[in-house]
PDB file of N, CA and C in Angstrom:
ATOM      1  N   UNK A   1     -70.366  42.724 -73.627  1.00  0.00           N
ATOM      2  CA  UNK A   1     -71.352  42.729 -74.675  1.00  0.00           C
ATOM      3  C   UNK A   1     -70.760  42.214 -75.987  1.00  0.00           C
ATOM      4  N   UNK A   2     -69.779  42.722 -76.110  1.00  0.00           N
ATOM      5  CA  UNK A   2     -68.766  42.209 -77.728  1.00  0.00           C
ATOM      6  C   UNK A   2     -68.860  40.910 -77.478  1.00  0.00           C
ATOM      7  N   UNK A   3     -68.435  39.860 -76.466  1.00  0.00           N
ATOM      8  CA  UNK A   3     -68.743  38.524 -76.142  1.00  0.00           C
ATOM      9  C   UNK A   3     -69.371  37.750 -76.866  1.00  0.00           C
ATOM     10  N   UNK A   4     -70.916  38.599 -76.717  1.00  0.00           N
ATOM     11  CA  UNK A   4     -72.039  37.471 -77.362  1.00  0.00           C
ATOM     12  C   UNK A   4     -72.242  37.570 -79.233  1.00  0.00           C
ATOM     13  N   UNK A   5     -71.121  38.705 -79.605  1.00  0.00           N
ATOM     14  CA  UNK A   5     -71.456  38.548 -80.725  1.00  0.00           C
ATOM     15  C   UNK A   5     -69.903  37.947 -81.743  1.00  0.00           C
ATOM     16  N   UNK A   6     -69.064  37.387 -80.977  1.00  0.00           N
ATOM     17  CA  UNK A   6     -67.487  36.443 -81.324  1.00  0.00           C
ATOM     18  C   UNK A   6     -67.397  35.166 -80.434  1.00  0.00           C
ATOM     19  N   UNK A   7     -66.347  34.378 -81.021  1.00  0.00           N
ATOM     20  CA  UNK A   7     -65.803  33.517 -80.492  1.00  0.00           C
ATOM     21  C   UNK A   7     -64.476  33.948 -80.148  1.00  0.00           C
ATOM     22  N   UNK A   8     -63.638  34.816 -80.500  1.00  0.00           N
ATOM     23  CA  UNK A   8     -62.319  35.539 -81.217  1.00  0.00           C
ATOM     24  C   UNK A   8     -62.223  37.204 -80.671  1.00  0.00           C
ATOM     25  N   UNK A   9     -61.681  37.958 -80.213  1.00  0.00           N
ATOM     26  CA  UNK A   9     -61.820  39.608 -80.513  1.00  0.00           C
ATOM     27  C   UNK A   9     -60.524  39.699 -80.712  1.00  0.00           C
ATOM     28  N   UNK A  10     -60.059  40.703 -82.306  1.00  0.00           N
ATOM     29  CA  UNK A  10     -58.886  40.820 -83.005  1.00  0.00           C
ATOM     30  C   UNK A  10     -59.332  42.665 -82.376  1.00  0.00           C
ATOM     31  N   UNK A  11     -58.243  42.783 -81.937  1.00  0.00           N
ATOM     32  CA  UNK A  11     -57.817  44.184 -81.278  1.00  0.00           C
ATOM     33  C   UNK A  11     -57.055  45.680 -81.788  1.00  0.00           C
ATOM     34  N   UNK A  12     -57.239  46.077 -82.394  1.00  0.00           N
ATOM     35  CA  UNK A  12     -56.383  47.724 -83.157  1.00  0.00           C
ATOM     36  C   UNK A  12     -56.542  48.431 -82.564  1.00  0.00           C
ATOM     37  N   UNK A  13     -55.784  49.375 -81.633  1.00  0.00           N
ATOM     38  CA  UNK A  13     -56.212  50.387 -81.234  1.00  0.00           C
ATOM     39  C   UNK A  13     -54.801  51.725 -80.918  1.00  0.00           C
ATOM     40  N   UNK A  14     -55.385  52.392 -81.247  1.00  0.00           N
ATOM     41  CA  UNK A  14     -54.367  53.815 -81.115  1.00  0.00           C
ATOM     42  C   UNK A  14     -53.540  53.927 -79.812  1.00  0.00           C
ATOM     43  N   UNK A  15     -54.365  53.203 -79.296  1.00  0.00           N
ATOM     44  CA  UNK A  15     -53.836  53.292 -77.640  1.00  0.00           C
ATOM     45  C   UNK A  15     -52.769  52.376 -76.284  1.00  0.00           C
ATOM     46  N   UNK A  16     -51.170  52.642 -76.398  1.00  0.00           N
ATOM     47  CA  UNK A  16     -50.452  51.853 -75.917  1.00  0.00           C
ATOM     48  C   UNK A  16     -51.253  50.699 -74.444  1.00  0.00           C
ATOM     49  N   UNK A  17     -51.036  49.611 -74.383  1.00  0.00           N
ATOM     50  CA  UNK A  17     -52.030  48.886 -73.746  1.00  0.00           C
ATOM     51  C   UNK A  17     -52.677  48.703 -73.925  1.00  0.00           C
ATOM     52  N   UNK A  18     -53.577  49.176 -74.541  1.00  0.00           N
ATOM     53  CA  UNK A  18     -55.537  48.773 -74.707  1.00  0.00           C
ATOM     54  C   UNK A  18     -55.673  47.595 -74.738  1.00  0.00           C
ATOM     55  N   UNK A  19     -54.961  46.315 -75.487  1.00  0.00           N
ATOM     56  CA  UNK A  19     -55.204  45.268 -75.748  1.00  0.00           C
ATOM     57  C   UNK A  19     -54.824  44.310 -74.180  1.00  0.00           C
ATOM     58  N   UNK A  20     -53.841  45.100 -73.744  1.00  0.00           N
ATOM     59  CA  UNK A  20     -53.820  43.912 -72.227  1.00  0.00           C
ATOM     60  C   UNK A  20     -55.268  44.498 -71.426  1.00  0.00           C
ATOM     61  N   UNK A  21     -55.609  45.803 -71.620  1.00  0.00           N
ATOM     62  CA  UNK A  21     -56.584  46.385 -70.200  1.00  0.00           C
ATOM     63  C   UNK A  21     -57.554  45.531 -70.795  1.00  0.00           C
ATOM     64  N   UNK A  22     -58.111  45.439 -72.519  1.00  0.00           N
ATOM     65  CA  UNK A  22     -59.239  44.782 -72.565  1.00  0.00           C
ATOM     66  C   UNK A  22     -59.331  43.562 -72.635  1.00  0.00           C
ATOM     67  N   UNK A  23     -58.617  42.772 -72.755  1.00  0.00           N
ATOM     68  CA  UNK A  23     -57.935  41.384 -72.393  1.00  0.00           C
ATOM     69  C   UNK A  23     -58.635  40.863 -70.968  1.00  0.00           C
ATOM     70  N   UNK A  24     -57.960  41.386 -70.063  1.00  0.00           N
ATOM     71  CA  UNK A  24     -58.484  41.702 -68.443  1.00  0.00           C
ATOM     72  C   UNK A  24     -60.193  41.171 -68.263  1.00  0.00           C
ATOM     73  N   UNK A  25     -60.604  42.054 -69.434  1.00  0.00           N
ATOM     74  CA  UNK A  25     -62.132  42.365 -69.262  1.00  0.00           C
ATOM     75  C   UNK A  25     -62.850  41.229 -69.620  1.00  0.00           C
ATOM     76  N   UNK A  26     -62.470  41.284 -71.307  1.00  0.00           N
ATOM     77  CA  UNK A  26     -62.728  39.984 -72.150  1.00  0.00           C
ATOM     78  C   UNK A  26     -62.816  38.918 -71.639  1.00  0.00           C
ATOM     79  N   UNK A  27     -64.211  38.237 -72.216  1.00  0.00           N
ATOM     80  CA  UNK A  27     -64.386  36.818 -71.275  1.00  0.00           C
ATOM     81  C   UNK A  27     -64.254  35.868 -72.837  1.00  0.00           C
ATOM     82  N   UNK A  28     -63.657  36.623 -73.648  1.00  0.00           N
ATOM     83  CA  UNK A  28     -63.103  35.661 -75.059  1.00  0.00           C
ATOM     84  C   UNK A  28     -61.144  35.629 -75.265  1.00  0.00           C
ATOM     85  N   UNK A  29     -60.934  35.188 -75.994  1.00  0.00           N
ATOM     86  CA  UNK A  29     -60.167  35.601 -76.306  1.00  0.00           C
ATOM     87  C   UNK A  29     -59.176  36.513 -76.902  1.00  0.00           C
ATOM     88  N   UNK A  30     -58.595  37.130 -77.014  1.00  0.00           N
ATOM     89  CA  UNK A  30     -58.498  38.494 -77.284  1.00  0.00           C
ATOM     90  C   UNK A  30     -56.639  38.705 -78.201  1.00  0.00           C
ATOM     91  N   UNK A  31     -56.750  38.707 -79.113  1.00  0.00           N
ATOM     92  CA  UNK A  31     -55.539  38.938 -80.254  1.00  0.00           C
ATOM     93  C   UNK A  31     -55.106  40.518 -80.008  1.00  0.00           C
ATOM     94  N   UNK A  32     -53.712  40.580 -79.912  1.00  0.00           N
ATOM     95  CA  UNK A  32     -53.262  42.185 -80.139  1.00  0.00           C
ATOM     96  C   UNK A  32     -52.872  42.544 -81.412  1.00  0.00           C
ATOM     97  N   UNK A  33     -53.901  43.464 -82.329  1.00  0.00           N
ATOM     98  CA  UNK A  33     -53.078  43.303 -83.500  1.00  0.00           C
ATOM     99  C   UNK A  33     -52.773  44.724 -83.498  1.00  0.00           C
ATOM    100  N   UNK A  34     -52.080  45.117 -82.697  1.00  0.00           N
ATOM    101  CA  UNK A  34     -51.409  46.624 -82.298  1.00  0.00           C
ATOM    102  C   UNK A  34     -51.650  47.514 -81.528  1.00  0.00           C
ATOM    103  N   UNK A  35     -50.974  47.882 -81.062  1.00  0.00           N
ATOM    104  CA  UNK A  35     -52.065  49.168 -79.611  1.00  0.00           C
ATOM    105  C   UNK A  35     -50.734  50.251 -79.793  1.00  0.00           C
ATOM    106  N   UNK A  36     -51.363  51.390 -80.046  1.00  0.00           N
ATOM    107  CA  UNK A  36     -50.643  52.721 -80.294  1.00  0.00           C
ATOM    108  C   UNK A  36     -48.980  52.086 -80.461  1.00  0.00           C
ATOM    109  N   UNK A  37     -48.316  52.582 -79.745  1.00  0.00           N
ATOM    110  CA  UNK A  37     -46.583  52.771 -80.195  1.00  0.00           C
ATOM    111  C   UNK A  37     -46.433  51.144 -79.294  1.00  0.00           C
ATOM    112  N   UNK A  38     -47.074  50.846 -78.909  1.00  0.00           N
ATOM    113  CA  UNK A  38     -46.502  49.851 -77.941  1.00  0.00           C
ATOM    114  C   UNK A  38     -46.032  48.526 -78.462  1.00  0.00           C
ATOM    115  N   UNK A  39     -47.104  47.674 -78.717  1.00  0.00           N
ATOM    116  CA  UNK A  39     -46.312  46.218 -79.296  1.00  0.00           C
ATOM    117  C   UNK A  39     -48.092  46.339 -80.623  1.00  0.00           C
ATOM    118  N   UNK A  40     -47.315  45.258 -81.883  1.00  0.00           N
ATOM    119  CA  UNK A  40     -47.706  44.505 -82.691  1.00  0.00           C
ATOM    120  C   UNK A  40     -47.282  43.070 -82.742  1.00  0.00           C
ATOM    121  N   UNK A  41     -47.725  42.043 -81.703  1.00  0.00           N
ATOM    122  CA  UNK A  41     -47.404  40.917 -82.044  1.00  0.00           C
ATOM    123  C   UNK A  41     -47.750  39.741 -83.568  1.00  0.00           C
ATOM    124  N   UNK A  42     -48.962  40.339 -83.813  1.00  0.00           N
ATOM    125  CA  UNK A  42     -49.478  39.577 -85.172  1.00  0.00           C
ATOM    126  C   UNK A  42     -48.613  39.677 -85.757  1.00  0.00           C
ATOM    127  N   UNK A  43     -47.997  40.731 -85.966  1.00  0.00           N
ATOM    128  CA  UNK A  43     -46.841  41.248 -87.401  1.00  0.00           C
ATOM    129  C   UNK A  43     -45.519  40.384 -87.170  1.00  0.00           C
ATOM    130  N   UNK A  44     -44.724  40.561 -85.715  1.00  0.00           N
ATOM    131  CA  UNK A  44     -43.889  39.732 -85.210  1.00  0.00           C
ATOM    132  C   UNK A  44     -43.799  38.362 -85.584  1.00  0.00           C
ATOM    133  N   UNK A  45     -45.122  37.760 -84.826  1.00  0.00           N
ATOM    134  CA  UNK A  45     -45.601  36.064 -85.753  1.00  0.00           C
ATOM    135  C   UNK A  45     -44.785  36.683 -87.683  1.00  0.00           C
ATOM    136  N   UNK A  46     -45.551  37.152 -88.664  1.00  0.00           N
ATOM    137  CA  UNK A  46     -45.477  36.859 -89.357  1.00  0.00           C
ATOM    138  C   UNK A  46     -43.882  37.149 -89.733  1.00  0.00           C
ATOM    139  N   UNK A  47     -43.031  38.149 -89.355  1.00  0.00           N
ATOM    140  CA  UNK A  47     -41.633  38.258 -90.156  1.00  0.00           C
ATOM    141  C   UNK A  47     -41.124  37.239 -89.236  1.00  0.00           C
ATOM    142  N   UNK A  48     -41.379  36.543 -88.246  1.00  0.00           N
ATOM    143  CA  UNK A  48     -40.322  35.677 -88.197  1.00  0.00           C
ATOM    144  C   UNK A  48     -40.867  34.158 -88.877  1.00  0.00           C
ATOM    145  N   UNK A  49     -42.277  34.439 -89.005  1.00  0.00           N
ATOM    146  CA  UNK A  49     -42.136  33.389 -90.541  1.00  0.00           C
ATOM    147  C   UNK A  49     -41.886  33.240 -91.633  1.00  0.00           C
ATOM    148  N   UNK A  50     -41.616  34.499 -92.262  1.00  0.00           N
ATOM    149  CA  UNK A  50     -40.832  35.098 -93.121  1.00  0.00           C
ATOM    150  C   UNK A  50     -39.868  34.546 -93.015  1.00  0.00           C
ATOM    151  N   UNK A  51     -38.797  34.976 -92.059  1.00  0.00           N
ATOM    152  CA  UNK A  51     -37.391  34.777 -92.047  1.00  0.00           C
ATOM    153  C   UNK A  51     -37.156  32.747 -91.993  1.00  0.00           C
ATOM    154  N   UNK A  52     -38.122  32.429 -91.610  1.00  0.00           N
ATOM    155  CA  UNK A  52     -38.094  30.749 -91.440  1.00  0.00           C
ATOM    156  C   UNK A  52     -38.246  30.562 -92.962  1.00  0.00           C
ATOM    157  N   UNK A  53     -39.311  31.174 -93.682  1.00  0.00           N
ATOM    158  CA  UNK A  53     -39.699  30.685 -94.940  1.00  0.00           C
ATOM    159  C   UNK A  53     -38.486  31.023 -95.758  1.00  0.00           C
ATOM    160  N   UNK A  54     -37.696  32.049 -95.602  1.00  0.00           N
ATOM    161  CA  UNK A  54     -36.786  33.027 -96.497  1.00  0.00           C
ATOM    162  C   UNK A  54     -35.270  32.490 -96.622  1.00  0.00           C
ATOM    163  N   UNK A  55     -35.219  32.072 -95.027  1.00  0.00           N
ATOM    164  CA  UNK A  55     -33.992  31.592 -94.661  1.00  0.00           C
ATOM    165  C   UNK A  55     -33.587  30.003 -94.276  1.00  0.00           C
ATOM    166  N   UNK A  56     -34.763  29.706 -93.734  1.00  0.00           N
ATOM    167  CA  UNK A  56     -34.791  28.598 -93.048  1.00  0.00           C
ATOM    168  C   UNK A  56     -34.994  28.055 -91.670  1.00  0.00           C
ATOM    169  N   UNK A  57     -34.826  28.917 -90.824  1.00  0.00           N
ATOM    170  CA  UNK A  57     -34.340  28.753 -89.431  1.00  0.00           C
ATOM    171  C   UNK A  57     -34.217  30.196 -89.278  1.00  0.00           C
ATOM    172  N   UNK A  58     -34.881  30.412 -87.710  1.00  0.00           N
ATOM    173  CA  UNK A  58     -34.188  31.845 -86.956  1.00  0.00           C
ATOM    174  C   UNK A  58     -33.270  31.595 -86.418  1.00  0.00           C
ATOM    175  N   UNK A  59     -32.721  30.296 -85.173  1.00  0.00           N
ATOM    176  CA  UNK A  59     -31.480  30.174 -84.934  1.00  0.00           C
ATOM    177  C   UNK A  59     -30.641  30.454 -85.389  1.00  0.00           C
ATOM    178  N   UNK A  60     -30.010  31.376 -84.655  1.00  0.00           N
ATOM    179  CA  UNK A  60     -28.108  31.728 -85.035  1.00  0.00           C
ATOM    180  C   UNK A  60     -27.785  32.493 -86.105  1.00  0.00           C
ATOM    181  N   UNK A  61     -29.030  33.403 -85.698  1.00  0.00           N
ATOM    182  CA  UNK A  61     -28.566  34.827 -86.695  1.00  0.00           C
ATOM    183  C   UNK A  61     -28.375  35.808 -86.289  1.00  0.00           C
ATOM    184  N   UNK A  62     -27.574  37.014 -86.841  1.00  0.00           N
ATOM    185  CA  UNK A  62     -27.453  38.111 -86.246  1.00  0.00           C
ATOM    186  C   UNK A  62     -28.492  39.129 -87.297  1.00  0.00           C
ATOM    187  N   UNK A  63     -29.566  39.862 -86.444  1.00  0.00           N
ATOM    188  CA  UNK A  63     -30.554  40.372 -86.693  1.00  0.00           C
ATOM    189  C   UNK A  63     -30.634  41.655 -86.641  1.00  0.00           C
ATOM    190  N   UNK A  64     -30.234  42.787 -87.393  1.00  0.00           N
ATOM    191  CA  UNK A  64     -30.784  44.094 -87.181  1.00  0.00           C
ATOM    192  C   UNK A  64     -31.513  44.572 -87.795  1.00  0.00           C
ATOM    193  N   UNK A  65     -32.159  45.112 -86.904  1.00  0.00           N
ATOM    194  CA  UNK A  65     -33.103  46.662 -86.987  1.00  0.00           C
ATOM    195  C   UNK A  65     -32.891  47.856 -87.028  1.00  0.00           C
ATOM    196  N   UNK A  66     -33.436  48.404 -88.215  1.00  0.00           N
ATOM    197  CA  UNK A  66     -33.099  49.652 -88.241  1.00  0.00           C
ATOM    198  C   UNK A  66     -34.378  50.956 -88.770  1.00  0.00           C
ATOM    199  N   UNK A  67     -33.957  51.905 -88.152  1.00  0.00           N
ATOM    200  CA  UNK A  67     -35.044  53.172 -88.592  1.00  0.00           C
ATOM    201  C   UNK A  67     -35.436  53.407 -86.557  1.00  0.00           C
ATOM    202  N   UNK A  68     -36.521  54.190 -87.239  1.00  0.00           N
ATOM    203  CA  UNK A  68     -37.681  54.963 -86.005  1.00  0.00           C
ATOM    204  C   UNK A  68     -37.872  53.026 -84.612  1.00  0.00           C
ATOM    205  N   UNK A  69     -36.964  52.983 -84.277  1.00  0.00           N
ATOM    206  CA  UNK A  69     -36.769  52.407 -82.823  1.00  0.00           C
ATOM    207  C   UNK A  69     -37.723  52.599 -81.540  1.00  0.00           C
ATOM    208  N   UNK A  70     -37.795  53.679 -81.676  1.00  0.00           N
ATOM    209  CA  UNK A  70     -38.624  54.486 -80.193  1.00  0.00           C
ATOM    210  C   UNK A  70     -39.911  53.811 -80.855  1.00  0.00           C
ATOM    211  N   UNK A  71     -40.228  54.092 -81.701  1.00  0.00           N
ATOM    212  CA  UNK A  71     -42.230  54.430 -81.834  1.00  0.00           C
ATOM    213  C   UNK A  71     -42.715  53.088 -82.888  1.00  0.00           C
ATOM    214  N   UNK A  72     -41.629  52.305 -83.142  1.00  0.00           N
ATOM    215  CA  UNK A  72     -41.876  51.200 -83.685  1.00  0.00           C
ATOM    216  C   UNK A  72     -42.110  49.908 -82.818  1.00  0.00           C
ATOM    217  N   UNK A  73     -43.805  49.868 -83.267  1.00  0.00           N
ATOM    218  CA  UNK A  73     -44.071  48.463 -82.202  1.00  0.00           C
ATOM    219  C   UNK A  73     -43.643  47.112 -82.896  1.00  0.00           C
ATOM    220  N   UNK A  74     -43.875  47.224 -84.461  1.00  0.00           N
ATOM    221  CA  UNK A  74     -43.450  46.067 -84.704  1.00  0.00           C
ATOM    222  C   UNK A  74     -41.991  45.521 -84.303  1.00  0.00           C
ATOM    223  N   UNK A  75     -41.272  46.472 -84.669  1.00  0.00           N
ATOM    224  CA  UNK A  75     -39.770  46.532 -83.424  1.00  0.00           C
ATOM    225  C   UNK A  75     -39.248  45.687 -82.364  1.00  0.00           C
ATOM    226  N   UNK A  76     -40.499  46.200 -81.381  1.00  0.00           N
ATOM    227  CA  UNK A  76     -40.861  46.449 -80.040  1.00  0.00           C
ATOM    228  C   UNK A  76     -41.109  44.726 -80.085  1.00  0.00           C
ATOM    229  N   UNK A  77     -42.154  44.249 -80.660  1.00  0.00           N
ATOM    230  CA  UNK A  77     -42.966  42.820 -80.156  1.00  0.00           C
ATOM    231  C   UNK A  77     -41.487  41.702 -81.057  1.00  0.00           C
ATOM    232  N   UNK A  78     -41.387  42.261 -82.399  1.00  0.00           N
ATOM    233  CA  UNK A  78     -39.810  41.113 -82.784  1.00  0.00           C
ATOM    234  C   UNK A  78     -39.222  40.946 -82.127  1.00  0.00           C
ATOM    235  N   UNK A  79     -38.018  42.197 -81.550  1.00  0.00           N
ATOM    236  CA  UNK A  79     -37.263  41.697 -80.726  1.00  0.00           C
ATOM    237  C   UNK A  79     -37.736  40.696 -79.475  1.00  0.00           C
ATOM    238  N   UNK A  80     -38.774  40.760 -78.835  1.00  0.00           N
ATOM    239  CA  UNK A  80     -39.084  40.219 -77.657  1.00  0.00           C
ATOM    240  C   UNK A  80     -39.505  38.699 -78.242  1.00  0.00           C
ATOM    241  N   UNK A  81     -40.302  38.593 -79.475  1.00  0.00           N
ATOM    242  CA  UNK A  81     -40.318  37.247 -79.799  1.00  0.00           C
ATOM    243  C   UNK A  81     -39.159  36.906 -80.356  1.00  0.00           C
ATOM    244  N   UNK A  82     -37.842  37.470 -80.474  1.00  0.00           N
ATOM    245  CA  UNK A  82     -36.666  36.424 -81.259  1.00  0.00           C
ATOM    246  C   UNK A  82     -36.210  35.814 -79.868  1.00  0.00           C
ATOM    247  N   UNK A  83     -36.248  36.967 -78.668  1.00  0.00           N
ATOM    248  CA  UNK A  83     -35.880  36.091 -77.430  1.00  0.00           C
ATOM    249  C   UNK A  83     -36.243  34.448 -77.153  1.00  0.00           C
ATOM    250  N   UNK A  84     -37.404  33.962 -78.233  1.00  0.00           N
ATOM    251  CA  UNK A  84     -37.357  32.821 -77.860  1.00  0.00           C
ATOM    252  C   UNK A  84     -36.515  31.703 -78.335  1.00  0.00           C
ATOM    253  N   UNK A  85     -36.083  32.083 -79.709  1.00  0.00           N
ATOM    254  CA  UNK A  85     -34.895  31.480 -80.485  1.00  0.00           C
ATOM    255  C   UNK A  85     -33.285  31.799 -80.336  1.00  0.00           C
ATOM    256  N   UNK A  86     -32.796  31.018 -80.358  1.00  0.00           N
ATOM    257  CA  UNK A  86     -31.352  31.397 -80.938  1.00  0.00           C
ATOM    258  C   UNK A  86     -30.632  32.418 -81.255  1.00  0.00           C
ATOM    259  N   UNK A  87     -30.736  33.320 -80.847  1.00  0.00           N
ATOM    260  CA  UNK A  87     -30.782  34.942 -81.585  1.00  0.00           C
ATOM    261  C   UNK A  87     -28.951  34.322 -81.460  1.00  0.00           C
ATOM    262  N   UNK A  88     -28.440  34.759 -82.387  1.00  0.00           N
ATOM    263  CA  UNK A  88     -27.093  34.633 -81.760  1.00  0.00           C
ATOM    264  C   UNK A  88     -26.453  36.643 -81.628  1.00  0.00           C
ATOM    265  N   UNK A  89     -27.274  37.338 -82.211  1.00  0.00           N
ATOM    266  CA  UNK A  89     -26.807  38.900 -81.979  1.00  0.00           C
ATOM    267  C   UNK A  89     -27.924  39.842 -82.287  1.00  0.00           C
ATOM    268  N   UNK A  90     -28.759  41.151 -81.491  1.00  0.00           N
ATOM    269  CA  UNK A  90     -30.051  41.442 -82.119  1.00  0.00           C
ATOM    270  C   UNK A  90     -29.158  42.786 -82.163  1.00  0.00           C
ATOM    271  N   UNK A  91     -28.921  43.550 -83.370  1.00  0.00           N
ATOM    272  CA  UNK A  91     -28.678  45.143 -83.451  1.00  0.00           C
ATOM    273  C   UNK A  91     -29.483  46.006 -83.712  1.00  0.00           C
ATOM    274  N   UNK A  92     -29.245  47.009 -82.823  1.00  0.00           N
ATOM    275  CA  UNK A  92     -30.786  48.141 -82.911  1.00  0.00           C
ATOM    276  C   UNK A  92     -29.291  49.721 -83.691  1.00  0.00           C
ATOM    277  N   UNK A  93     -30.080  50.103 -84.853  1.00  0.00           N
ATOM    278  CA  UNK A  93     -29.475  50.824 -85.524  1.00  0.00           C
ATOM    279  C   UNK A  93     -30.834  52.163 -85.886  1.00  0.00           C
ATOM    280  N   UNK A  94     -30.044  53.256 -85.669  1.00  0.00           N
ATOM    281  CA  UNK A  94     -31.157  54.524 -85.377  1.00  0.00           C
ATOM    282  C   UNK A  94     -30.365  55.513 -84.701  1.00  0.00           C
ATOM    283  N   UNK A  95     -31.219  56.689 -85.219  1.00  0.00           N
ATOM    284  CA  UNK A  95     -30.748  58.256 -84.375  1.00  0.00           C
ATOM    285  C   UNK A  95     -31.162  58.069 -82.992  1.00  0.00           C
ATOM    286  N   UNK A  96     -30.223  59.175 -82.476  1.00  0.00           N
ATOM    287  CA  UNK A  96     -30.271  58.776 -80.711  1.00  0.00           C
ATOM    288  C   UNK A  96     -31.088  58.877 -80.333  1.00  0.00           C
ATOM    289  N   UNK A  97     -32.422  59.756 -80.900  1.00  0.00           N
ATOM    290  CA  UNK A  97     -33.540  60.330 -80.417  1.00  0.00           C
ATOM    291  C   UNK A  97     -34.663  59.473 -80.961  1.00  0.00           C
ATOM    292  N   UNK A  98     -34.342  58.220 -81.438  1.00  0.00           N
ATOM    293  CA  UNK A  98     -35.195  57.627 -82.108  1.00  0.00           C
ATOM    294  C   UNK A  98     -34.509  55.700 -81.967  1.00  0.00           C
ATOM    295  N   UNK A  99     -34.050  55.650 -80.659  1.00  0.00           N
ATOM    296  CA  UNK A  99     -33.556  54.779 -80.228  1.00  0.00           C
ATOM    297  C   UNK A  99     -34.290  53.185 -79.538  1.00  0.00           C
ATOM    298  N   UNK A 100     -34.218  52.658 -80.064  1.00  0.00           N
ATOM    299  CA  UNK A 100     -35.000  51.318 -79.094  1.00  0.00           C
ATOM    300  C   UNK A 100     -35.106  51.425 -77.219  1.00  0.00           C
ATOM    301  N   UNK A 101     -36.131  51.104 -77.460  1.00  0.00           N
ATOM    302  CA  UNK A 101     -36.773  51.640 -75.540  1.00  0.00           C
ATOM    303  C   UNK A 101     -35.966  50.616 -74.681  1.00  0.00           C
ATOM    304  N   UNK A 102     -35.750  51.138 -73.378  1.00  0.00           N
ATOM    305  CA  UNK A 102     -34.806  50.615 -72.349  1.00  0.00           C
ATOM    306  C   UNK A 102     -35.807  49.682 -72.060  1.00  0.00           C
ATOM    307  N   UNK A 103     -36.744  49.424 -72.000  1.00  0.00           N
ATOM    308  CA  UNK A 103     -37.329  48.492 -71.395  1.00  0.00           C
ATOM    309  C   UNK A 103     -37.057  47.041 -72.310  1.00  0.00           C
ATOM    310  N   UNK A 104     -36.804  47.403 -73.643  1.00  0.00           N
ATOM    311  CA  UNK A 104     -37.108  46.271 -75.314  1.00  0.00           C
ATOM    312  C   UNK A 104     -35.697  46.028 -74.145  1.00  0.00           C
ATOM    313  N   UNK A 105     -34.523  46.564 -74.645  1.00  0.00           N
ATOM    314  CA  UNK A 105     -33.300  46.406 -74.893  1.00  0.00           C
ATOM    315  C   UNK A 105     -32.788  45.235 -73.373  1.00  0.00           C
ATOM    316  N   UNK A 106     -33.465  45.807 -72.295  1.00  0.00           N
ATOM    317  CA  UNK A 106     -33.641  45.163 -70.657  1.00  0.00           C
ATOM    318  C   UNK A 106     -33.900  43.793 -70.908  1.00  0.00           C
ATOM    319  N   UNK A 107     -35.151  43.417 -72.074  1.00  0.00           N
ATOM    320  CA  UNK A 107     -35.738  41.996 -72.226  1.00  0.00           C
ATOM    321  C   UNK A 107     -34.656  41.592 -72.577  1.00  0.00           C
ATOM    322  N   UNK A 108     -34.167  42.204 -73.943  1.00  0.00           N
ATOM    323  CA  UNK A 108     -33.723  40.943 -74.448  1.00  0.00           C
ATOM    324  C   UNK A 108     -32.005  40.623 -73.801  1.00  0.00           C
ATOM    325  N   UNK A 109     -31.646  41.769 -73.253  1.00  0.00           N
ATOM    326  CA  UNK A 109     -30.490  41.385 -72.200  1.00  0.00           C
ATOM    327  C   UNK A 109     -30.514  40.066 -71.197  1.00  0.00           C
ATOM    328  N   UNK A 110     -31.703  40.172 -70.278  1.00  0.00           N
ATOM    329  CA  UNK A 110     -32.306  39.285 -69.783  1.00  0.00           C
ATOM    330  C   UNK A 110     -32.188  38.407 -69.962  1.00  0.00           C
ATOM    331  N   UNK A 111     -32.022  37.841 -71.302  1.00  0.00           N
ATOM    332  CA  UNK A 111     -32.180  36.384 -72.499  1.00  0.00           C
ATOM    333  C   UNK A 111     -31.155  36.385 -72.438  1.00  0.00           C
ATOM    334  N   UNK A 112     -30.166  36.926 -72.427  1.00  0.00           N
ATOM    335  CA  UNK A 112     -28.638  36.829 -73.045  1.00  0.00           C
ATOM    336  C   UNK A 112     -28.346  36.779 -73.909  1.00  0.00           C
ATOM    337  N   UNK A 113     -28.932  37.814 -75.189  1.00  0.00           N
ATOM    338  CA  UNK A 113     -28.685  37.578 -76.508  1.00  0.00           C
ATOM    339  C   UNK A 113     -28.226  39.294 -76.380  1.00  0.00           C
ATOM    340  N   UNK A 114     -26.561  38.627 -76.836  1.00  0.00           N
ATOM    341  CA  UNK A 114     -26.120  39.894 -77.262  1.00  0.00           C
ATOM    342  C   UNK A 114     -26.195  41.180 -78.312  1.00  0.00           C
ATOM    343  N   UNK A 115     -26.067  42.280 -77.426  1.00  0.00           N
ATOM    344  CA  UNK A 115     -26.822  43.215 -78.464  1.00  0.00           C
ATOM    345  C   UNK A 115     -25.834  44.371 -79.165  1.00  0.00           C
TER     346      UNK A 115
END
């Protein structure tokens, strides 16, 4: 029904996933602009245009993060988009209990960007 009234559906929701389950559904296109603790990619896009605008280039930087790890999506969706650049080192800095998720840390291993 949302369909007939967009070309676009921009997505918020409290709820980790929501944006892939309604994605699925969606016969539009469908933007994640956050779903509970899980990922914020919109935000991702923008600090690493930031860092292009700020710095110049993401290639061949060493990048840390720091604070609330666990429950931070913007976190969560950066690290996985620096995997597409040059990362030359990504550091996750935080209390143990508030640590970047094994699954983030798995991706960007994966890539071979040392962490």
């Amino acid at each position: 029904m949302m369909c007939s009234y967009c070309d676009v559906i921009v997505l918020r929701h409290p709820k980790a996933g929501s944006s892939e389950r309604a994605a699925k559904l969606a016969r539009k296109p469908l933007i994640n602009a956050g779903d509970g603790v899980g990922e914020h990619p919109t935000q991702a896009l923008l600090d690493v245009f930031t860092i292009r605008e700020e710095i110049g280039t993401v290639n061949r930087l060493i990048v840390t993060m720091v604070g609330d790890l666990k429950h931070g999506r913007t976190v969560h969706s950066l690290a996985q988009l620096l995997c597409l650049y040059e990362i030359k080192q990504l550091r996750f800095v935080s209390p143990g209990n508030l640590k970047m998720p094994k699954e983030v840390t798995d991706y960007v291993a994966s890539h071979g960007i040392d962490q």
